[in-house]
N, C-alpha and C. Protein backbone atom coordinates (compact mmCIF):
# COMPACT_ATOMS: atom_id res chain seq x y z
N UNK A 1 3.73 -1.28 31.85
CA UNK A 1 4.41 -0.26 31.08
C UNK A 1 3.44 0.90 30.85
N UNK A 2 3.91 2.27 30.92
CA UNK A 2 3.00 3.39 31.04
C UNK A 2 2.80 3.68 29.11
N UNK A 3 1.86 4.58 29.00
CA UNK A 3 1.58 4.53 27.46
C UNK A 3 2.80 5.48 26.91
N UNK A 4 3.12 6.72 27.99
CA UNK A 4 4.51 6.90 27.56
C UNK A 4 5.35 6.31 26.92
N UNK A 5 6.11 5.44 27.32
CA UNK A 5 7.07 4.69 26.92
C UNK A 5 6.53 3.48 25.52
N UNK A 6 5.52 3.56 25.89
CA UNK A 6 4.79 2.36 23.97
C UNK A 6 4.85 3.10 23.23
N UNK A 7 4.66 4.40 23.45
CA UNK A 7 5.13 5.27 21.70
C UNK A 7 6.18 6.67 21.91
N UNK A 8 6.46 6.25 20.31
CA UNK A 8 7.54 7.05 20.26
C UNK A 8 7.17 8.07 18.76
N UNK A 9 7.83 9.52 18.78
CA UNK A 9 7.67 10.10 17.36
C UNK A 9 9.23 9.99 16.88
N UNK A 10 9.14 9.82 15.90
CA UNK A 10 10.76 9.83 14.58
C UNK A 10 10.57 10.80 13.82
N UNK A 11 11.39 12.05 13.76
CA UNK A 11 11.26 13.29 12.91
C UNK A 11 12.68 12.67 12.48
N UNK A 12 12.39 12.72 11.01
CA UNK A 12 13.74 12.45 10.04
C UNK A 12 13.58 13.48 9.14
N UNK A 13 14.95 14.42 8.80
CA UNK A 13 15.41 15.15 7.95
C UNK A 13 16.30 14.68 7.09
N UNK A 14 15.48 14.21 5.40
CA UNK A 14 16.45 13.60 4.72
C UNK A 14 16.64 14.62 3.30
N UNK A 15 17.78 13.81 2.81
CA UNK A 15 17.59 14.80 1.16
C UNK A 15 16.02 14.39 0.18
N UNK A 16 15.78 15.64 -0.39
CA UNK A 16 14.44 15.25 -1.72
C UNK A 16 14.53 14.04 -2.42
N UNK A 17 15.91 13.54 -2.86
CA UNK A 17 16.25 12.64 -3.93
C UNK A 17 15.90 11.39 -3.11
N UNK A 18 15.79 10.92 -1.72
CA UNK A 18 16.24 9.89 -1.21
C UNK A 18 14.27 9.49 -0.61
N UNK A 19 13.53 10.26 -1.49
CA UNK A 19 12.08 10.34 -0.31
C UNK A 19 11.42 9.10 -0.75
N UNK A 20 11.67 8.36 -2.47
CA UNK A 20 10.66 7.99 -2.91
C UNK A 20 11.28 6.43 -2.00
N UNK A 21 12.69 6.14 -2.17
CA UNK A 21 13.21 4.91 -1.78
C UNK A 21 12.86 4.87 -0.13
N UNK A 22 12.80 6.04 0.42
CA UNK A 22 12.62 6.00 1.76
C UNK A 22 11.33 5.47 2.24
N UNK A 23 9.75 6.40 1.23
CA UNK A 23 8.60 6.01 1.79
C UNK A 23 8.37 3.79 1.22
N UNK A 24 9.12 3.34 0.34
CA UNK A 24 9.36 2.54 0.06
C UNK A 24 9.65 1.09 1.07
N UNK A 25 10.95 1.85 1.60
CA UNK A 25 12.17 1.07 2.88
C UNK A 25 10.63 1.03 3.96
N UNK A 26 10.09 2.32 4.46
CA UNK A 26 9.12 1.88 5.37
C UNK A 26 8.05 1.04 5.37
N UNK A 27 7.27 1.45 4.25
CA UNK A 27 6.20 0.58 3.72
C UNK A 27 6.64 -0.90 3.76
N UNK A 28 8.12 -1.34 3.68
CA UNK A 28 8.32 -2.58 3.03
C UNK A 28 8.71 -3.25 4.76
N UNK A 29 8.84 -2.33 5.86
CA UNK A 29 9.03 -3.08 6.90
C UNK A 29 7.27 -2.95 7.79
N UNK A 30 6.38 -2.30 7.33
CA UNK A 30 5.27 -2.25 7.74
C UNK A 30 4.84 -1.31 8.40
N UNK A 31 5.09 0.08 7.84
CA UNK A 31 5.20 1.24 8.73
C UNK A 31 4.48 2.22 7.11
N UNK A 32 3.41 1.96 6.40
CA UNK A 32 3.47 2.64 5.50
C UNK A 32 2.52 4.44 6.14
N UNK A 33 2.60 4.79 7.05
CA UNK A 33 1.68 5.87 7.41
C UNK A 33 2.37 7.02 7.90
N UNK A 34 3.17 7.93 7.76
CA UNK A 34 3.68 8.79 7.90
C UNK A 34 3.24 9.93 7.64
N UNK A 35 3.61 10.93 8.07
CA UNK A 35 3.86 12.80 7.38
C UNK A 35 4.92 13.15 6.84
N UNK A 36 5.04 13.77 5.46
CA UNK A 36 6.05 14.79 5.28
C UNK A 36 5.57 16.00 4.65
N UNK A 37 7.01 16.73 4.72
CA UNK A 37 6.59 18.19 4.41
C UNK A 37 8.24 18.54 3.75
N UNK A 38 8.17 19.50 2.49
CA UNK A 38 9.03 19.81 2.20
C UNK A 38 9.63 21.57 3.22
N UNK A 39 11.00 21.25 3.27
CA UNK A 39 11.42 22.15 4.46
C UNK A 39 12.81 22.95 3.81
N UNK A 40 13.21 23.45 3.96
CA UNK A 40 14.48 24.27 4.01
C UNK A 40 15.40 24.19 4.98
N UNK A 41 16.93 23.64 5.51
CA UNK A 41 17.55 23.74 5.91
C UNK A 41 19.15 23.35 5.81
N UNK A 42 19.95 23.71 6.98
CA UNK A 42 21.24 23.23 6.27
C UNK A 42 22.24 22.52 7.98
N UNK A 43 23.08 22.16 7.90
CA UNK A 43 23.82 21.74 8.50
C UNK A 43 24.95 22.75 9.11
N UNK A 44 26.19 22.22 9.70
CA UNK A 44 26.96 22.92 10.26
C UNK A 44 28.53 23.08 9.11
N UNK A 45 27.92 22.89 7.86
CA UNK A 45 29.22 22.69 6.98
C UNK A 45 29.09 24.67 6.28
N UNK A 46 29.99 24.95 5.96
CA UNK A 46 30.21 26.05 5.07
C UNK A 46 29.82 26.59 3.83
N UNK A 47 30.41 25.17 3.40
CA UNK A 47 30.15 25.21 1.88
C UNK A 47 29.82 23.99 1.18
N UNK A 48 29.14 24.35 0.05
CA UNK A 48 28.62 22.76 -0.70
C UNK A 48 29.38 23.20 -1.35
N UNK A 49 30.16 22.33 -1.60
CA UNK A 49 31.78 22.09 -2.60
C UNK A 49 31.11 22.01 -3.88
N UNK A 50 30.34 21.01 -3.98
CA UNK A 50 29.53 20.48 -5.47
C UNK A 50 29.33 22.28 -6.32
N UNK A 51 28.54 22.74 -5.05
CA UNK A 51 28.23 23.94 -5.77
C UNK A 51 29.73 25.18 -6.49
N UNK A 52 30.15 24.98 -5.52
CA UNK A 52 31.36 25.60 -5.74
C UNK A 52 32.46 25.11 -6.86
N UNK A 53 32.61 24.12 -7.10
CA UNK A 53 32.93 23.76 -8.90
C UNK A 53 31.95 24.34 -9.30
N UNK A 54 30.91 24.34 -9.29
CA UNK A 54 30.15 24.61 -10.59
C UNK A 54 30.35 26.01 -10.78
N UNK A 55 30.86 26.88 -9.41
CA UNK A 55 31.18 28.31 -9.59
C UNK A 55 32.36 28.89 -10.56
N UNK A 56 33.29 27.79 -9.56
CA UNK A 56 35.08 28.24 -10.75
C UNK A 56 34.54 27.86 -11.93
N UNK A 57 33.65 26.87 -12.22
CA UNK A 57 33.51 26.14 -13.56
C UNK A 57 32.92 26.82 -14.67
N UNK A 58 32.71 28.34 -14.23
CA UNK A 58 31.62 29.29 -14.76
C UNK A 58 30.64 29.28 -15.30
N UNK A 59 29.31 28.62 -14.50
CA UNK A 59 28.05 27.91 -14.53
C UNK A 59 27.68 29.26 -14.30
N UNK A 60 26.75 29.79 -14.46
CA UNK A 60 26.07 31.10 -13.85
C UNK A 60 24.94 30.97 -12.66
N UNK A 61 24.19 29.78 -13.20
CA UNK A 61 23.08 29.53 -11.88
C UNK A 61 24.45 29.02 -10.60
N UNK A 62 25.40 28.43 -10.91
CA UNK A 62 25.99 28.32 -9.16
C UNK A 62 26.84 29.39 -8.78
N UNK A 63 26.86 30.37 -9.71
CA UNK A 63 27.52 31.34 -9.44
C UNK A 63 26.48 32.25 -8.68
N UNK A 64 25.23 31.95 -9.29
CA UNK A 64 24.50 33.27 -8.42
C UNK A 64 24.06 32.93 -7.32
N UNK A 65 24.14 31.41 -7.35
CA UNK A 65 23.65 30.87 -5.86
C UNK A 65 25.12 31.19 -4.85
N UNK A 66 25.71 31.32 -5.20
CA UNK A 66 26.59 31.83 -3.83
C UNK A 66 26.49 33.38 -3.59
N UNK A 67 26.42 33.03 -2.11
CA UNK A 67 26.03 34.53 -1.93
C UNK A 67 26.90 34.91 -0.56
N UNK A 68 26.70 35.93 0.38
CA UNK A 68 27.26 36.15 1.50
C UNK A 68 27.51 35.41 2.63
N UNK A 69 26.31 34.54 2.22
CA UNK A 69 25.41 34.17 3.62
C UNK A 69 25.67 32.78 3.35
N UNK A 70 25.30 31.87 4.89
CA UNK A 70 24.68 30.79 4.65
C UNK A 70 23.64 30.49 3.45
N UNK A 71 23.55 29.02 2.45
CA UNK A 71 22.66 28.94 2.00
C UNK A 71 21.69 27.78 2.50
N UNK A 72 20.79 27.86 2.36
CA UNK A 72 19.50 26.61 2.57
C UNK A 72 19.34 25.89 1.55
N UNK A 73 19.08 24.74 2.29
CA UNK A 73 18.93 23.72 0.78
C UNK A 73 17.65 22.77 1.18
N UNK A 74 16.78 22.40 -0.18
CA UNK A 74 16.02 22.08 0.19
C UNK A 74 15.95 20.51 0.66
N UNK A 75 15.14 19.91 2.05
CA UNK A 75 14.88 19.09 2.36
C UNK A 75 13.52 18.59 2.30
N UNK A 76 13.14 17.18 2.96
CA UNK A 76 12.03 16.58 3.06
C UNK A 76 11.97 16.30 4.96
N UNK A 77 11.38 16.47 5.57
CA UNK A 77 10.67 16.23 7.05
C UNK A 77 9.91 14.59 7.14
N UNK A 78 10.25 14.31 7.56
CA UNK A 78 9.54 12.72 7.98
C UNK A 78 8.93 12.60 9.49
N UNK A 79 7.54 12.29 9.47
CA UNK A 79 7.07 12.63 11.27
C UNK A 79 6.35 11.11 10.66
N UNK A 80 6.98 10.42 12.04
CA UNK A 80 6.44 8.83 12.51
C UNK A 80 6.28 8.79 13.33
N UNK A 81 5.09 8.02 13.78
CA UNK A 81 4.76 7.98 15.14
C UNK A 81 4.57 6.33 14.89
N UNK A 82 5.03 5.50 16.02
CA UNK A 82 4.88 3.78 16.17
C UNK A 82 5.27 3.58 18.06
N UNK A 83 4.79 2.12 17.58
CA UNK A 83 5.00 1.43 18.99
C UNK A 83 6.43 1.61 18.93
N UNK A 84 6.84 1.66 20.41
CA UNK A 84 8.38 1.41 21.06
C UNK A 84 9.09 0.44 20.40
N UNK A 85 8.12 -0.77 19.99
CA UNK A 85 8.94 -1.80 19.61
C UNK A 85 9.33 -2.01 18.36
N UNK A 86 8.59 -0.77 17.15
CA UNK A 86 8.95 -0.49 16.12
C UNK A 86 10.23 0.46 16.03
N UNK A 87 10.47 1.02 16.88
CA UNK A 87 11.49 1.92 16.81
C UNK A 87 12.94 1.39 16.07
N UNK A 88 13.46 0.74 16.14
CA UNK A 88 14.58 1.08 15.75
C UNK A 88 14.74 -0.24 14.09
N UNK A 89 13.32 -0.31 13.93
CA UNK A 89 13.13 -0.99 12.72
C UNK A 89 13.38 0.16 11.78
N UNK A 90 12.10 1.23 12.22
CA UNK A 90 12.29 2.39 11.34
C UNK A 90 13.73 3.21 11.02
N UNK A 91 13.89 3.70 12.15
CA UNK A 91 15.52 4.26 12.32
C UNK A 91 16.71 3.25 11.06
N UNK A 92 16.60 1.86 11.40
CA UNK A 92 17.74 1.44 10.47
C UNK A 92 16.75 1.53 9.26
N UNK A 93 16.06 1.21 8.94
CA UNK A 93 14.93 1.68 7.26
C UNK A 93 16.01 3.07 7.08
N UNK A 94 15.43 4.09 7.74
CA UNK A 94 15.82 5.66 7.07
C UNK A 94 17.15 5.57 7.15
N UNK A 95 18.05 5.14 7.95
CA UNK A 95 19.68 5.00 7.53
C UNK A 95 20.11 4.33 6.71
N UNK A 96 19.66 3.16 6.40
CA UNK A 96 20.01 2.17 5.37
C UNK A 96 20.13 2.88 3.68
N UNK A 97 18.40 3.63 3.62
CA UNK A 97 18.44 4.38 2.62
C UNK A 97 19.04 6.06 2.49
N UNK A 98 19.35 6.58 3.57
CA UNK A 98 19.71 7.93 3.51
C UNK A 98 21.17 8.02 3.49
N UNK A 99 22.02 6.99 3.78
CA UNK A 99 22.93 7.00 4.02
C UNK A 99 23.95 7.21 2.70
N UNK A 100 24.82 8.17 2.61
CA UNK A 100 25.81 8.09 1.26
C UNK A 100 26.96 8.22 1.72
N UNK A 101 27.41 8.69 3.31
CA UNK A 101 28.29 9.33 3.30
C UNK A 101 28.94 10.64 3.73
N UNK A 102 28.00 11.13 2.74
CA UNK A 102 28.67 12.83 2.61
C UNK A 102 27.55 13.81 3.64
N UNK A 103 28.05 14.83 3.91
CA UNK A 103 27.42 15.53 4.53
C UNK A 103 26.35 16.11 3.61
N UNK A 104 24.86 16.28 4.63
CA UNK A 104 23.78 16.54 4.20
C UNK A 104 22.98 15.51 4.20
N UNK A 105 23.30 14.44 4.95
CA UNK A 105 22.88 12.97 4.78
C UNK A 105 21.58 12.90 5.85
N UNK A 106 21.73 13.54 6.62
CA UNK A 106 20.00 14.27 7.42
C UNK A 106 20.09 13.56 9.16
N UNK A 107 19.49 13.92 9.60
CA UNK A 107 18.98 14.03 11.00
C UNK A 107 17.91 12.81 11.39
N UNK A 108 17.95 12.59 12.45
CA UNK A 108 17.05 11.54 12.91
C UNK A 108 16.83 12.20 14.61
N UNK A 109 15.78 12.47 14.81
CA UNK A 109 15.00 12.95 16.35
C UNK A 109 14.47 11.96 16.75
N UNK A 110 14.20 11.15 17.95
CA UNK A 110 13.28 10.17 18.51
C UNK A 110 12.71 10.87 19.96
N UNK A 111 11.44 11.02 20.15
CA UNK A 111 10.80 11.54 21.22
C UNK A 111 9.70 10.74 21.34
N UNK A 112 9.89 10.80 22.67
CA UNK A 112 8.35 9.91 23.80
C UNK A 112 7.23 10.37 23.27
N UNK A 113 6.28 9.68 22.54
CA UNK A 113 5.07 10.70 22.42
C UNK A 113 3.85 9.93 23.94
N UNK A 114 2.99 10.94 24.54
CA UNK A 114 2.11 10.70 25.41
C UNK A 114 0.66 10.06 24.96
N UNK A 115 0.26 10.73 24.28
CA UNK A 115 -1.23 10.38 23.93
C UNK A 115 -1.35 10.43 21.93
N UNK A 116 -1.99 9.43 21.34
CA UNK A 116 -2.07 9.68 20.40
C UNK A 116 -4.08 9.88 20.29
N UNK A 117 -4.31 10.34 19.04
CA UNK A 117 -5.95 10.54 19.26
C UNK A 117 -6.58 10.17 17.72
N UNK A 118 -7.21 9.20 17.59
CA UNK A 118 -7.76 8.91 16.32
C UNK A 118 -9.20 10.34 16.06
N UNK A 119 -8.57 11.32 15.53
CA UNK A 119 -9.72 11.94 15.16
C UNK A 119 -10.92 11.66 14.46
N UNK A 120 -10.80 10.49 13.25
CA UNK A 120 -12.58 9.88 13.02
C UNK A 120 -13.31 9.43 14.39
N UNK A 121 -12.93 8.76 14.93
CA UNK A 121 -13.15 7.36 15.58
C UNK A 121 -12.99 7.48 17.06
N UNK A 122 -12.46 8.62 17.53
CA UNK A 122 -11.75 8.80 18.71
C UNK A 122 -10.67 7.86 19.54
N UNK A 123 -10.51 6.83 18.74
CA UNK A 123 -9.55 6.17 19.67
C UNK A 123 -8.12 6.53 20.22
N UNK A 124 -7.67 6.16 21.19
CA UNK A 124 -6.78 6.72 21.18
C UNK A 124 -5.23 5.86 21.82
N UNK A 125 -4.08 6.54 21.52
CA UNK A 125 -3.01 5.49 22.00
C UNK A 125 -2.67 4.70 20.92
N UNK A 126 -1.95 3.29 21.71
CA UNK A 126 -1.54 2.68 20.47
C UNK A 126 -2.67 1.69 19.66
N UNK A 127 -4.09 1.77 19.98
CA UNK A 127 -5.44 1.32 19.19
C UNK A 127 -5.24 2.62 17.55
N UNK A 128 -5.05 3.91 18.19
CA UNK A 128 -5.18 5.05 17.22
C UNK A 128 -3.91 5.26 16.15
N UNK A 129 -2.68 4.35 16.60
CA UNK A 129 -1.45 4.30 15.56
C UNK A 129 -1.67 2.97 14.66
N UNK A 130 -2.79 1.80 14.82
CA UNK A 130 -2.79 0.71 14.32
C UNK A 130 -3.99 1.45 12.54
């Protein structure tokens, strides 16, 4: 098997509320080493309804949040990198917990990664993901 195919990266786009149970779900299947980053984005929906009661409802902060435009809402970024054979441990982890339902429920990317590189230590590959 080429080192290609032994690793893989998982970019997950989930909601803020769902990060603490998420870094949790991983840690608890043996994956506690990740990246995140807080991000801005939105989906292919129109409107956040939620927000929109709160508009007719004459809230003023959701009133001023509607505006012309698309709005952004804030997210969390998840970058994993594991063996092939971890893959779809992680994947059901972040669905299990991200999952509600409703739209905004987030994204999951899986890509081949080639080379990984232990920058202390130089190792590299799947020695440098352990």
């Amino acid at each position: 098997m080429s080192k290609v195919e032994e690793m893989v990266e998982i970019i997950a786009v989930v909601r803020m509320n769902k990060m603490n149970e998420t870094k949790r779900a991983l840690s608890e299947i043996g994956v506690p080493a990740f990246s995140a980053a807080k991000v801005m984005g939105r989906g292919k929906g129109k409107v956040d309804y939620l927000l929109l009661k709160g508009a007719e409802a004459g809230y003023d902060e959701a009133i001023s949040q509607l505006g012309p435009g698309p709005k952004l809402f804030p997210k969390r970024l998840l970058i994993v990198a594991v063996p092939t054979k971890l893959k779809d441990k992680v994947i059901r982890a972040i669905i299990r917990v991200n999952q509600t339902g409703e739209p905004g429920d987030g994204k999951i990317f899986v890509m081949p990664v080639t080379n990984v590189y232990r920058v202390r230590t130089g190792e590299t590959d799947i020695v440098a993901l352990s």
